[in-house]
Protein backbone atom coordinates (compact mmCIF):
# COMPACT_ATOMS: atom_id res chain seq x y z
CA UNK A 1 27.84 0.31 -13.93
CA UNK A 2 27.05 2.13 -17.07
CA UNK A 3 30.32 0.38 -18.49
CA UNK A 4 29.57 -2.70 -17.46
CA UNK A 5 26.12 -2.43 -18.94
CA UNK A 6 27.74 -1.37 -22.16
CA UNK A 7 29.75 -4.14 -22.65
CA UNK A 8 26.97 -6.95 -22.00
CA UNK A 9 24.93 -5.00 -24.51
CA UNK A 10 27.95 -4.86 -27.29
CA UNK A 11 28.61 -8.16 -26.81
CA UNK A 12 27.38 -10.34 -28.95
CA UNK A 13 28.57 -13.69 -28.93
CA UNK A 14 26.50 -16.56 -27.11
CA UNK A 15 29.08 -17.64 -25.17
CA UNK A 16 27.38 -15.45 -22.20
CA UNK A 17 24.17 -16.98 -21.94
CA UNK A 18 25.74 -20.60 -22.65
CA UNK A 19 27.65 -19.99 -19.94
CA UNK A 20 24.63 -18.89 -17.52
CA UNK A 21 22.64 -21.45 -19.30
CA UNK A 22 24.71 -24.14 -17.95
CA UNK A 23 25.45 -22.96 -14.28
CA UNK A 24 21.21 -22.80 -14.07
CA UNK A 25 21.56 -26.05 -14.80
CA UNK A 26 24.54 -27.57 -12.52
CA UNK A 27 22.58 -25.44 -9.38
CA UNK A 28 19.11 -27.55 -10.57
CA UNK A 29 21.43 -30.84 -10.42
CA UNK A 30 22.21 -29.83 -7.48
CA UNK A 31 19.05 -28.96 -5.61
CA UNK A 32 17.64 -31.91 -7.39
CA UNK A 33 20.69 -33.88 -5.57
CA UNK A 34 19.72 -32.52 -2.13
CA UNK A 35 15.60 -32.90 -2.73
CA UNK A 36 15.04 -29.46 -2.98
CA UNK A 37 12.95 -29.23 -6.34
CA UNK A 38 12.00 -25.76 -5.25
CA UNK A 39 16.17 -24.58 -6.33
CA UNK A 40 14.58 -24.20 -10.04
CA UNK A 41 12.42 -21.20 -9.32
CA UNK A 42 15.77 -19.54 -9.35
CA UNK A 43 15.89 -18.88 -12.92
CA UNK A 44 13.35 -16.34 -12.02
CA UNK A 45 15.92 -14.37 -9.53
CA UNK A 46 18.60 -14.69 -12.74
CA UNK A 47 16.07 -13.32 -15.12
CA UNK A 48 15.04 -10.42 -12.62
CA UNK A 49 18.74 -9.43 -11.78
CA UNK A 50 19.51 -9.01 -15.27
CA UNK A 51 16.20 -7.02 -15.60
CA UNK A 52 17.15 -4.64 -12.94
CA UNK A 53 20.89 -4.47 -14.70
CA UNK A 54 20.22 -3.72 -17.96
CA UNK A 55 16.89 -2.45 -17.71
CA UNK A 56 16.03 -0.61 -14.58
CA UNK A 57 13.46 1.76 -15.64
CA UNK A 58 11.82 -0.68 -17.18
CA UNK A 59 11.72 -2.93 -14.58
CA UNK A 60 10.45 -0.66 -12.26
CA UNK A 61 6.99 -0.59 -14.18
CA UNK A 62 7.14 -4.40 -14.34
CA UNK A 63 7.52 -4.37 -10.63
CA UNK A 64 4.03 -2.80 -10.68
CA UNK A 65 2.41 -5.18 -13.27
CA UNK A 66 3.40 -8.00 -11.31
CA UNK A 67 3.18 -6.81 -8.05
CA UNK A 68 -0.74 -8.02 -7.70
CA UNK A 69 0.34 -11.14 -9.17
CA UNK A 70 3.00 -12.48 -7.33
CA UNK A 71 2.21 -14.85 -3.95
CA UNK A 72 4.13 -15.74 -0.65
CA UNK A 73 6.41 -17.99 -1.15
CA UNK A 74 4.93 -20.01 1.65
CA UNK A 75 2.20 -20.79 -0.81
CA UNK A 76 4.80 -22.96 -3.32
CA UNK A 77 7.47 -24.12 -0.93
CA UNK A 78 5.71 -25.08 2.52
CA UNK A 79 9.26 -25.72 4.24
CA UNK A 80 11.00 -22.74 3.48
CA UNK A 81 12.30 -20.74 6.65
CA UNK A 82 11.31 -17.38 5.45
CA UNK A 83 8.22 -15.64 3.65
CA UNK A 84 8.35 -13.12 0.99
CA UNK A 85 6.18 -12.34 -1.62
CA UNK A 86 7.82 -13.50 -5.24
CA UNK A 87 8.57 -12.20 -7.49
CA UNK A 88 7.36 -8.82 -6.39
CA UNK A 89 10.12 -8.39 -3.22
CA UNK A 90 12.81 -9.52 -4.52
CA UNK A 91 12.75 -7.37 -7.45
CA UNK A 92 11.80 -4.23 -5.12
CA UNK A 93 14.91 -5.21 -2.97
CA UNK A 94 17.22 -5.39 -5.99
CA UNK A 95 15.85 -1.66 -7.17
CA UNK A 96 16.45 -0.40 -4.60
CA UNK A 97 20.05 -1.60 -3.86
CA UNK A 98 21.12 -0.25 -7.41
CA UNK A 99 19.22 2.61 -7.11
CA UNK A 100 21.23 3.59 -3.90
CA UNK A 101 24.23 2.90 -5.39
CA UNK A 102 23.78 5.01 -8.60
CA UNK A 103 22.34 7.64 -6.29
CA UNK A 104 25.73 7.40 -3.81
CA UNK A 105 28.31 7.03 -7.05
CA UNK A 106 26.62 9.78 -8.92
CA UNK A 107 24.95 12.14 -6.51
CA UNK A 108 22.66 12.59 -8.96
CA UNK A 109 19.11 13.26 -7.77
CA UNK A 110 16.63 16.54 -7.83
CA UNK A 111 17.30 18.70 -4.12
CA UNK A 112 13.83 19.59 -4.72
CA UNK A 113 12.49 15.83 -3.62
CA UNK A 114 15.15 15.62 -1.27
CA UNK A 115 13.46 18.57 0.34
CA UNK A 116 9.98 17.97 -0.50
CA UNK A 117 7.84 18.11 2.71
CA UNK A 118 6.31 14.55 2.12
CA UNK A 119 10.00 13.22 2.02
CA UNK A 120 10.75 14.90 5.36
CA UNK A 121 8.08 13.27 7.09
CA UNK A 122 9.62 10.03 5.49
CA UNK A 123 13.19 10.61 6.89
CA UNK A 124 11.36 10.90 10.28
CA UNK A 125 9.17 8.43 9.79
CA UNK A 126 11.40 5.86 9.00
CA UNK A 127 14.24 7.55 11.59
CA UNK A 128 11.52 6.47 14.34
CA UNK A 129 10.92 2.94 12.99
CA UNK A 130 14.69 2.25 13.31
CA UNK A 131 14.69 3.65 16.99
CA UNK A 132 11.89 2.07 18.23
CA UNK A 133 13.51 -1.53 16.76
CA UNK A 134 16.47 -0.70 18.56
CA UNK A 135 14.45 -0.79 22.07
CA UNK A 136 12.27 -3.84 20.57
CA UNK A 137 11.45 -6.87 22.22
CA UNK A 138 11.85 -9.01 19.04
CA UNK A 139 15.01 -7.19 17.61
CA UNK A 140 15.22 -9.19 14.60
CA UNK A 141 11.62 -9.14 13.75
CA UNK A 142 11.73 -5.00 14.02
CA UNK A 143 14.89 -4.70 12.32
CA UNK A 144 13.23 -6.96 9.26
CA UNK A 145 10.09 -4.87 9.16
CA UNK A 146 11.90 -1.91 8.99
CA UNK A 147 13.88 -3.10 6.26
CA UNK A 148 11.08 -3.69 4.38
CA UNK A 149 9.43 -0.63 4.60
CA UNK A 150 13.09 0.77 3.00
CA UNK A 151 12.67 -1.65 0.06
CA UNK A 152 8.74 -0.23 -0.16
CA UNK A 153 9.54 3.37 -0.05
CA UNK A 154 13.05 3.51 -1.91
CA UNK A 155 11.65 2.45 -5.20
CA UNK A 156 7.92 3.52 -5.07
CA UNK A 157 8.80 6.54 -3.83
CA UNK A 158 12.26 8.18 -4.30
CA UNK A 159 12.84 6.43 -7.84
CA UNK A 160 10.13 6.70 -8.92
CA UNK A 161 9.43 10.41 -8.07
CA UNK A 162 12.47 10.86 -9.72
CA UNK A 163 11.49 9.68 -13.00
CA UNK A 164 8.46 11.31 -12.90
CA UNK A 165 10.27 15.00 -12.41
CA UNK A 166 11.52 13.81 -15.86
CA UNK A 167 8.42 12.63 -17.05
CA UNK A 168 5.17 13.40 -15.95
CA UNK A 169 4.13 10.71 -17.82
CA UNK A 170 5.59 8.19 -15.85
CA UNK A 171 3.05 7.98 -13.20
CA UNK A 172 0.60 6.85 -15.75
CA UNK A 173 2.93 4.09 -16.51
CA UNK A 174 3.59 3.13 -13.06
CA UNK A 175 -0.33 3.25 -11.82
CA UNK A 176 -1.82 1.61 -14.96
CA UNK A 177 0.71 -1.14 -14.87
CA UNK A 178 -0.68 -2.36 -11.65
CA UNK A 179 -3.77 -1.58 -12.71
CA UNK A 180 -3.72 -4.18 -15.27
CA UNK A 181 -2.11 -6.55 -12.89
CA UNK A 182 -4.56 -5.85 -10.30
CA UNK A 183 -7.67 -6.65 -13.45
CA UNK A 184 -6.00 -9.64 -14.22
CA UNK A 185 -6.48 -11.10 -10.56
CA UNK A 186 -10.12 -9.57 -10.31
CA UNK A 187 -10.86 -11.66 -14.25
CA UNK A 188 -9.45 -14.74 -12.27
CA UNK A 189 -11.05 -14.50 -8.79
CA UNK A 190 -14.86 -13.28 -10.21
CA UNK A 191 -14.53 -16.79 -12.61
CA UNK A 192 -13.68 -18.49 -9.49
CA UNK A 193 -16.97 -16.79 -7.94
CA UNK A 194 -19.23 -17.94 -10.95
CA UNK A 195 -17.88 -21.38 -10.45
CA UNK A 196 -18.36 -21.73 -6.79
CA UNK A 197 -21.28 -19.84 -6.53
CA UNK A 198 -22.09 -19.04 -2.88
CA UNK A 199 -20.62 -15.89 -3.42
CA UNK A 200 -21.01 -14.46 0.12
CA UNK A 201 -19.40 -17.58 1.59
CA UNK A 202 -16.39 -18.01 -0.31
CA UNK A 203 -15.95 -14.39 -0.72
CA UNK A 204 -13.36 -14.03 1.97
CA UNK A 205 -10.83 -16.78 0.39
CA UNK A 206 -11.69 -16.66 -2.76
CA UNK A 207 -8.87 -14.32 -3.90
CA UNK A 208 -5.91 -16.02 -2.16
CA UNK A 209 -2.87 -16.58 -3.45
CA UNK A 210 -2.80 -13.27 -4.55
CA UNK A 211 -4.39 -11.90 -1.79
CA UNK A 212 -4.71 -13.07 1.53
CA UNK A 213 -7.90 -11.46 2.83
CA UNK A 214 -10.75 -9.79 0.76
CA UNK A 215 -10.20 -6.67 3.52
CA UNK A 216 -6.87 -6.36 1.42
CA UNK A 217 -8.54 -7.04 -1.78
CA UNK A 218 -11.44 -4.87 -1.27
CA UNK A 219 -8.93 -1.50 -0.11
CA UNK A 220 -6.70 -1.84 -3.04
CA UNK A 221 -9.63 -2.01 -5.67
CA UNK A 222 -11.23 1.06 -3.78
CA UNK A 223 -7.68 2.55 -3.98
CA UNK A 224 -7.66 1.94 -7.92
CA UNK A 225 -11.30 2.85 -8.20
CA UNK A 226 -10.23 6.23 -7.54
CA UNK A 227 -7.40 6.81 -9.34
CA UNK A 228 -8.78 5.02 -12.89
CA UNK A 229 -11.42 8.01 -13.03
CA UNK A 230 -8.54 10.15 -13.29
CA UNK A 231 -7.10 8.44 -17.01
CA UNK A 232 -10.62 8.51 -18.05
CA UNK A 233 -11.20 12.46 -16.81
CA UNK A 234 -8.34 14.05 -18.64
CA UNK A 235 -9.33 14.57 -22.28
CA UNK A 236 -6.08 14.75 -23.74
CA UNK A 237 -5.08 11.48 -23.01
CA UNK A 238 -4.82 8.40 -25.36
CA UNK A 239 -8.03 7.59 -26.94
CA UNK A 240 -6.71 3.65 -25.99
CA UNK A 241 -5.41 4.58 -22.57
CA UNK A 242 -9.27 6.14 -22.09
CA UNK A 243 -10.69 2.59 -23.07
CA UNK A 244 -8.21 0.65 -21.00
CA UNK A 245 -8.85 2.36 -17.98
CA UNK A 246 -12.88 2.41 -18.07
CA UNK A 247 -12.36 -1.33 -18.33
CA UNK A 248 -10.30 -1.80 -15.58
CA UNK A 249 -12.47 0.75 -13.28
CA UNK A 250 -15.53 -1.23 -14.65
CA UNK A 251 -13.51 -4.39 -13.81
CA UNK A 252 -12.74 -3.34 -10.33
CA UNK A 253 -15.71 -2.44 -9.23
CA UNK A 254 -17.60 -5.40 -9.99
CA UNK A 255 -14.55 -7.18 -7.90
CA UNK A 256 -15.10 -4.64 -5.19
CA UNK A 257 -18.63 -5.55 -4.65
CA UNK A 258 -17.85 -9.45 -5.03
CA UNK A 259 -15.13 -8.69 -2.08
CA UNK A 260 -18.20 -8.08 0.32
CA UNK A 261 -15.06 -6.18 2.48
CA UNK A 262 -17.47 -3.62 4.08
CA UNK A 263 -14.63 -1.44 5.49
CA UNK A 264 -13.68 -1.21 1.50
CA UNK A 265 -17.11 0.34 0.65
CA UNK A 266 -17.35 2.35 3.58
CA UNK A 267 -13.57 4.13 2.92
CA UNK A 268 -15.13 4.52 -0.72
CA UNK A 269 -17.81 6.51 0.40
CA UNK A 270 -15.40 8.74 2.55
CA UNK A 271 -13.42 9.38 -0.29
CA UNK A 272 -16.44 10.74 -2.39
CA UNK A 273 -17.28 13.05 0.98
CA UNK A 274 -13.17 13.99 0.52
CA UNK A 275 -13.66 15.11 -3.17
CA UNK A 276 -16.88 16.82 -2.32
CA UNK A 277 -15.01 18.97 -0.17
CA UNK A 278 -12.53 19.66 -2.44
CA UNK A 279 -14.32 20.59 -4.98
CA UNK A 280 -16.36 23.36 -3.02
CA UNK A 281 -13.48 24.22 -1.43
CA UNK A 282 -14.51 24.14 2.39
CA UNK A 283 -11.60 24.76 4.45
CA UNK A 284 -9.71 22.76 6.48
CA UNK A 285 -10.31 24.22 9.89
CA UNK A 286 -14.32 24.01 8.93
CA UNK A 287 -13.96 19.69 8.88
CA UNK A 288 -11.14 20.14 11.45
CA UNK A 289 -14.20 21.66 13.69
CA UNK A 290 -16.83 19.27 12.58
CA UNK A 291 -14.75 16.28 13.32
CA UNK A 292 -13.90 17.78 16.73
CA UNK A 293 -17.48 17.84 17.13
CA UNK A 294 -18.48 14.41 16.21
CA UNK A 295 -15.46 13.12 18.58
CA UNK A 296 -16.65 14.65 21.60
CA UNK A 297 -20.46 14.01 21.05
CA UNK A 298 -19.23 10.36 20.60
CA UNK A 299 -17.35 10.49 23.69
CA UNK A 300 -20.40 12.30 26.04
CA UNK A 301 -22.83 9.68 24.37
CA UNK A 302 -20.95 6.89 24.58
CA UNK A 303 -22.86 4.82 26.86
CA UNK A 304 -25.56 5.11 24.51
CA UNK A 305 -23.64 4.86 21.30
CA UNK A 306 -22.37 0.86 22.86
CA UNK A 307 -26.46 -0.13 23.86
CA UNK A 308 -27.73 0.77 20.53
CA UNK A 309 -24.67 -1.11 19.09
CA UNK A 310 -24.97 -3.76 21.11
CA UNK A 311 -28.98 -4.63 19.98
CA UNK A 312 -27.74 -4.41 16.45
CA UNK A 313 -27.73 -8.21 15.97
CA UNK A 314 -27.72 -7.96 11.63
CA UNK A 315 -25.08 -10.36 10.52
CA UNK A 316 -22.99 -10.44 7.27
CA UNK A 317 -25.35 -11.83 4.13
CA UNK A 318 -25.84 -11.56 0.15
CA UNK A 319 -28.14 -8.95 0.53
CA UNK A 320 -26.02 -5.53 0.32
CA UNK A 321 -28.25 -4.05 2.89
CA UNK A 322 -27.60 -5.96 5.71
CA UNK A 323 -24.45 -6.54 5.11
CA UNK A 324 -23.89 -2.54 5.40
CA UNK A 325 -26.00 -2.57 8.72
CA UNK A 326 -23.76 -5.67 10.19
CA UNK A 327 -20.71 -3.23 10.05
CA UNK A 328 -22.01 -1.66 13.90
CA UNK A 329 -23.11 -5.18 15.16
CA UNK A 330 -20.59 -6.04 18.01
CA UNK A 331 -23.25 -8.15 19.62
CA UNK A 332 -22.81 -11.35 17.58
CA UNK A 333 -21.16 -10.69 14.34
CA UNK A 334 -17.57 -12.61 15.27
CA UNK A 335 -15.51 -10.44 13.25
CA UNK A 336 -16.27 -7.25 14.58
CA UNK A 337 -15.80 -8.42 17.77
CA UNK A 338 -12.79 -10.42 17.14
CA UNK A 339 -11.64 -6.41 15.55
CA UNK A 340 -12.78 -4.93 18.98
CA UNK A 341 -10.84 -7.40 20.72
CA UNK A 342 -7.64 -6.85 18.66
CA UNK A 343 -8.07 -2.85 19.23
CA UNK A 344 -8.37 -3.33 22.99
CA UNK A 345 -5.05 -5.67 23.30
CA UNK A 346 -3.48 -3.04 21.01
CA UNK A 347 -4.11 -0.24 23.59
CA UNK A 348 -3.52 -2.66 26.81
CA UNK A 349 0.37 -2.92 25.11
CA UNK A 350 0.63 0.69 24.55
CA UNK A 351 -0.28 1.21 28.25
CA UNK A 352 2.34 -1.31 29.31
CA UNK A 353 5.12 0.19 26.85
CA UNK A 354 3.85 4.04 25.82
CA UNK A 355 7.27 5.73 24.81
CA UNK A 356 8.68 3.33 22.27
CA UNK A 357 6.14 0.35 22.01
CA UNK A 358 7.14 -3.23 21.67
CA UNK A 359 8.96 -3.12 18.36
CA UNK A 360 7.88 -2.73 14.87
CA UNK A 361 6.45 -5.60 13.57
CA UNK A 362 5.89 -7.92 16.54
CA UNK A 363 2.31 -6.92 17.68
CA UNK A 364 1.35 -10.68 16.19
CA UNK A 365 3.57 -12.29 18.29
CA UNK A 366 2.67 -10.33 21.51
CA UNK A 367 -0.49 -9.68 21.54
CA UNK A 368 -2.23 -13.10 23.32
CA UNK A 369 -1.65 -11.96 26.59
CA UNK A 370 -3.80 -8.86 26.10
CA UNK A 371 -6.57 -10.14 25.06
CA UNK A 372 -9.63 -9.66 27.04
CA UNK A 373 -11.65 -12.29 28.02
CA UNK A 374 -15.34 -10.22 27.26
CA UNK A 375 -14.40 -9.80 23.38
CA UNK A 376 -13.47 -13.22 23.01
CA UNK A 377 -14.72 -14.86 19.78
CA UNK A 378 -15.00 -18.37 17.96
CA UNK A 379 -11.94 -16.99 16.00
CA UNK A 380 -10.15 -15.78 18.85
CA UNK A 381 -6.64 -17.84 19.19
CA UNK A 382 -5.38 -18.24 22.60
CA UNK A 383 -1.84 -18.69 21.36
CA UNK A 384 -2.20 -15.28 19.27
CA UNK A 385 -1.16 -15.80 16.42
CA UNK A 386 -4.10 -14.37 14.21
CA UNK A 387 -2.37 -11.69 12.56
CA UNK A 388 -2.57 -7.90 13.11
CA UNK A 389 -4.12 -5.31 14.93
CA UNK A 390 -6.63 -4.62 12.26
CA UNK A 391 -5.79 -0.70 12.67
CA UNK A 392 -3.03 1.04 10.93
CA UNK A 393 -3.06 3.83 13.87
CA UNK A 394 -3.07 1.02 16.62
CA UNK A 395 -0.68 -1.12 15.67
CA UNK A 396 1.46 1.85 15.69
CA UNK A 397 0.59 3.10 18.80
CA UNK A 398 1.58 -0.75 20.25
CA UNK A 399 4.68 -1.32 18.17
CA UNK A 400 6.25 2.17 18.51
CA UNK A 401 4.51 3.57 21.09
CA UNK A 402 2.21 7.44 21.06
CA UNK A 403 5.02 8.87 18.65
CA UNK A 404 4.63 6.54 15.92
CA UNK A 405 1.01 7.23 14.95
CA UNK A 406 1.57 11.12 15.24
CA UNK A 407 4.08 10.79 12.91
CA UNK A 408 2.35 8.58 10.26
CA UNK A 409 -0.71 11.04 10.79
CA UNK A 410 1.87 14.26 10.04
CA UNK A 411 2.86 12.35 6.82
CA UNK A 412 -0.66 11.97 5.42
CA UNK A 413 -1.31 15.48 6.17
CA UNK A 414 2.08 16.54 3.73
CA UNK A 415 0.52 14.51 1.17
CA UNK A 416 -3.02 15.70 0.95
CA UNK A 417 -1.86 18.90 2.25
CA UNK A 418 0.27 19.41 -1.50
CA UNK A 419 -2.01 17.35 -3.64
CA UNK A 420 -4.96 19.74 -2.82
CA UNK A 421 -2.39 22.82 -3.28
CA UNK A 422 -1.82 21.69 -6.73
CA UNK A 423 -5.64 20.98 -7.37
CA UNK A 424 -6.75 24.19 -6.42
CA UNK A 425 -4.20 26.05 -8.25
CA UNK A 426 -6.48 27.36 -11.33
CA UNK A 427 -3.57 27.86 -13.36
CA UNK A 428 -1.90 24.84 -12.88
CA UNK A 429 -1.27 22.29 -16.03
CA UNK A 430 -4.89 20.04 -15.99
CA UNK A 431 -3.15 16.85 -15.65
CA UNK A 432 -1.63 17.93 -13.05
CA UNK A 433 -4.56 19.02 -11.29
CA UNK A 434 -6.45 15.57 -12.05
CA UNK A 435 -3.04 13.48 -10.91
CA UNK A 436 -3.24 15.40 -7.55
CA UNK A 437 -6.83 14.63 -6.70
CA UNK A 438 -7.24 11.07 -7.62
CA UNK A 439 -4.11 10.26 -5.88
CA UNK A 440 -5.69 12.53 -2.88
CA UNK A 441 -8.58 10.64 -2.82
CA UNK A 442 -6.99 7.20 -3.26
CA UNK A 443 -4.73 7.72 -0.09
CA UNK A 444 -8.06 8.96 2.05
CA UNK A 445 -9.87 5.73 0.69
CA UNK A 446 -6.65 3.80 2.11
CA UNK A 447 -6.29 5.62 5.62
CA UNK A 448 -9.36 5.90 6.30
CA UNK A 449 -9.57 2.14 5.42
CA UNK A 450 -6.73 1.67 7.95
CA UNK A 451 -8.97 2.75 10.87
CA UNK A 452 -10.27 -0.75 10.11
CA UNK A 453 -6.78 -3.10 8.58
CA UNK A 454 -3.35 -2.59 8.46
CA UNK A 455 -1.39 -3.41 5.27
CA UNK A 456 1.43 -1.09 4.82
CA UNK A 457 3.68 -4.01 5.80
CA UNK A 458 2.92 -5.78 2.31
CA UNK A 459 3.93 -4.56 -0.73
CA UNK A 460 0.16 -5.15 -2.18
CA UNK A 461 -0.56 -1.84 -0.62
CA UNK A 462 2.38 -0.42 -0.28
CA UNK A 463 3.25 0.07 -3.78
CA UNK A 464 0.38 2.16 -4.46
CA UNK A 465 0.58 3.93 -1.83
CA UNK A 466 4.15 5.40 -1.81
CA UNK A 467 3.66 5.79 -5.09
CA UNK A 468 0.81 7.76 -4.88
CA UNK A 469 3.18 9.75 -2.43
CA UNK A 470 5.76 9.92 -4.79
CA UNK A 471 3.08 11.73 -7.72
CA UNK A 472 1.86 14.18 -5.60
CA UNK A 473 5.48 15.06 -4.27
CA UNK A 474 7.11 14.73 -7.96
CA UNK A 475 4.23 16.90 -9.55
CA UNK A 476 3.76 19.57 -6.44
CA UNK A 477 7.61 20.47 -6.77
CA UNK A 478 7.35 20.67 -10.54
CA UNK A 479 4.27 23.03 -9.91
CA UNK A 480 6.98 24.97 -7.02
CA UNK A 481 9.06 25.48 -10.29
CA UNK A 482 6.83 26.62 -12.36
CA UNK A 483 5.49 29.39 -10.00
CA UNK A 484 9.53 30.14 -9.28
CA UNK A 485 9.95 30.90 -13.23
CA UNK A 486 7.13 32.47 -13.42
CA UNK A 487 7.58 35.26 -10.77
CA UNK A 488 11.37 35.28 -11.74
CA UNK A 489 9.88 36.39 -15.00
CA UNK A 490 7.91 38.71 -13.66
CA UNK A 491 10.30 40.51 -11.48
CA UNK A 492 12.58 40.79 -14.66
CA UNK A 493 9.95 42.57 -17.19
């Protein structure tokens, strides 16, 4: 490969991109032969495989610029068998097809991410996925999601923690390029707000192509609303990087209140209780105790929890108060009922199918026949086909049965397990202390988001996350290094 990429750079002469100039144009004849107009957009797949050729690294970071950008491509070609979002997946896919490869042909990549605990959890992780789509109902729907999640985690996560043990300075790169994607869709949905007006009402669309539901919209600004502090914290960066961040954190947070996603604000406020306790150090088992707690007074009072619920009757409005206090109506506010109703046909399928679930991915498709009849909504669909399970934990716990959820709970605590190791180690490099926590508190923000939505399946979330995965686990074994030298140096004086 790095011959071939030699020679296309050496080389010159035009006769190259004549050539692919005019087979782009003898495939448009053609699609414009056979009525399909949409064969053009294929100039884009061209450009991006040369991208990923000649230019990897870089186009990993433009993967993450464009990432927020790009749109299903149900949106531009109604007819087309498949969705995917463009140009986002396709570019992931080809990154991480030629990152295998180099990895396989060169055996070239750190043993110390290759043993990181977060990566373990993802070999297991992902080893369950494939075993539970083996026993799936929908084989070729579970084998497809679990594909995906490969093309998620390959580059977001393995490649890029890789070039990140190179240069710390990656991670900037990689964050604040979707950063400024994700600002230019907030500039573009908050002048669609000021022209509509009605900003309550048209809140919940208003943001589509790029995103598909302001839930979605709302948890990645909260997810970037943490992690922008952390450019702005450390002193030593960029004067200009400083600047550009407060904007975007500034930007995002205006879009975050215009999402009116409540379970946004509410995982926003957990992750300022998560950096509380971080920052006065309160140990694990002391939360571990206090959640305990809260669980089983929630289960002894639960009769009494659901009647105070239930004469809630606040519904979703302008005014932020209300809106907060409609989050615990489940007397007539549609969607949290419609939520309810998704969470209880999530558990009746676990029941049915407990060991290994009903496949990854096909909880949309199997749902209907669960649903009960008491938390039946105006949005309900009979024919179930509203989407998810709006729970990251539950659709899980349907699709793969009681394993699957353990297991994605054993990989969040890896992750905030190192990134508060490296925080609290006093003597640790400050940038990688502030990288740690932000990236801590964005995945809290996202999980505890997921109690609420599911969007690991797209790669809106997705890339953040895993590569919020990959900066803790790149940085934590650099840290593991450093304290290796360090007592090796020791030991020798």
């Amino acid at each position: 490969m790095e011959k071939l990429r030699q020679r296309f750079k050496n080389h010159k002469t035009p006769w190259g991109i004549l050539a692919a100039s005019l087979l782009f144009m003898a495939v448009c004849v053609v699609g414009v032969r056979y009525e399909r107009p949409w064969v053009a957009y294929s100039v884009f797949l061209f450009i991006g495989i040369y991208l990923v050729c000649m230019h990897t690294e870089a186009c990993l970071y433009l993967t993450a610029l464009i990432t927020p950008l790009s749109v299903n491509i149900s949106e531009k070609i109604p007819d087309v068998a498949f969705n995917m979002s463009i140009p986002s997946e396709p570019l992931l896919i080809c990154l991480m097809l030629l990152f295998l490869w180099k990895i396989i042909w060169t055996k070239d990549y750190p043993k110390e991410l290759l043993r990181h605990p977060i990566s373990i959890a993802l070999y297991v992780y992902l080893a369950w996925l494939l075993i539970a789509s083996c026993a799936s109902t929908m084989p070729l729907v579970s084998f497809k999601h679990w594909l995906s999640k490969l093309w998620f985690i390959i580059p977001c996560y393995f490649y890029l923690a890789k070039e990140i043990r190179q240069n710390e300075r990656n991670a900037a790169r990689f964050l604040l390029c979707y950063a400024i994607g994700l600002g230019i869709v907030v500039c573009i949905t908050t002048v669609k707000h000021i022209r509509l007006g009605a900003v309550e009402k048209v809140a919940y669309w208003v943001m589509s192509p790029y995103y598909n539901d302001h839930t979605a919209y709302g948890a990645v600004l909260v997810f970037f609303s943490c992690l922008l502090p952390g450019f702005i914290a450390y002193h030593k960066e960029s004067g200009h990087i400083r600047r550009l961040a407060a904007l975007l954190w500034l930007i995002g947070m205006i879009g975050l209140y215009l999402s009116f996603s409540r379970a946004a604000w509410l995982s926003l406020g957990i992750a300022i209780a998560v950096l509380a306790l971080a920052l006065f150090r309160i140990r694990f088992r002391t939360v571990l105790l206090t959640g305990t707690a809260l669980a089983v007074f929630a289960v002894f009072f639960a009769d009494d929890i659901l009647y105070r619920l239930n004469k809630n009757d606040t519904e979703s409005s302008q005014n932020l108060v209300e809106h907060l206090q409609s989050m615990s109506n489940i007397s007539s506010d549609a969607s949290n009922v419609e939520r309810i109703n998704r969470w209880a046909a999530a558990l009746s399928m676990f029941k049915e199918k407990p060991f290994l679930g009903w496949g990854p991915g096909t909880y949309q498709f199997q749902y209907a026949p669960f649903q009960h009849p008491r938390y039946k909504t105006i949005i309900t669909t009979n024919a179930g086909d509203g989407g998810n399970a709006h729970s990251e934990y539950l659709s899980m716990l349907s699709e793969t049965g009681f394993i699957g959820p353990l297991l994605l709970l054993w990989l969040i605590g890896c992750c905030l397990s190192a990134g508060l190791k490296v925080f609290h180690r006093k003597d640790a490099p400050l940038s990688r202390r502030i990288a740690c926590i932000v990236c801590v508190l964005a995945l809290c923000s996202y999980f505890a988001h997921g109690f609420f939505n599911n969007f690991l399946d797209t790669e809106k979330l997705a890339v953040p996350v895993f590569a919020s995965m990959a900066v803790i686990a790149a940085l934590d074994s650099k840290e593991r290094d450093r304290i290796t030298q360090v007592q090796g140096t020791s030991a020798s004086i």
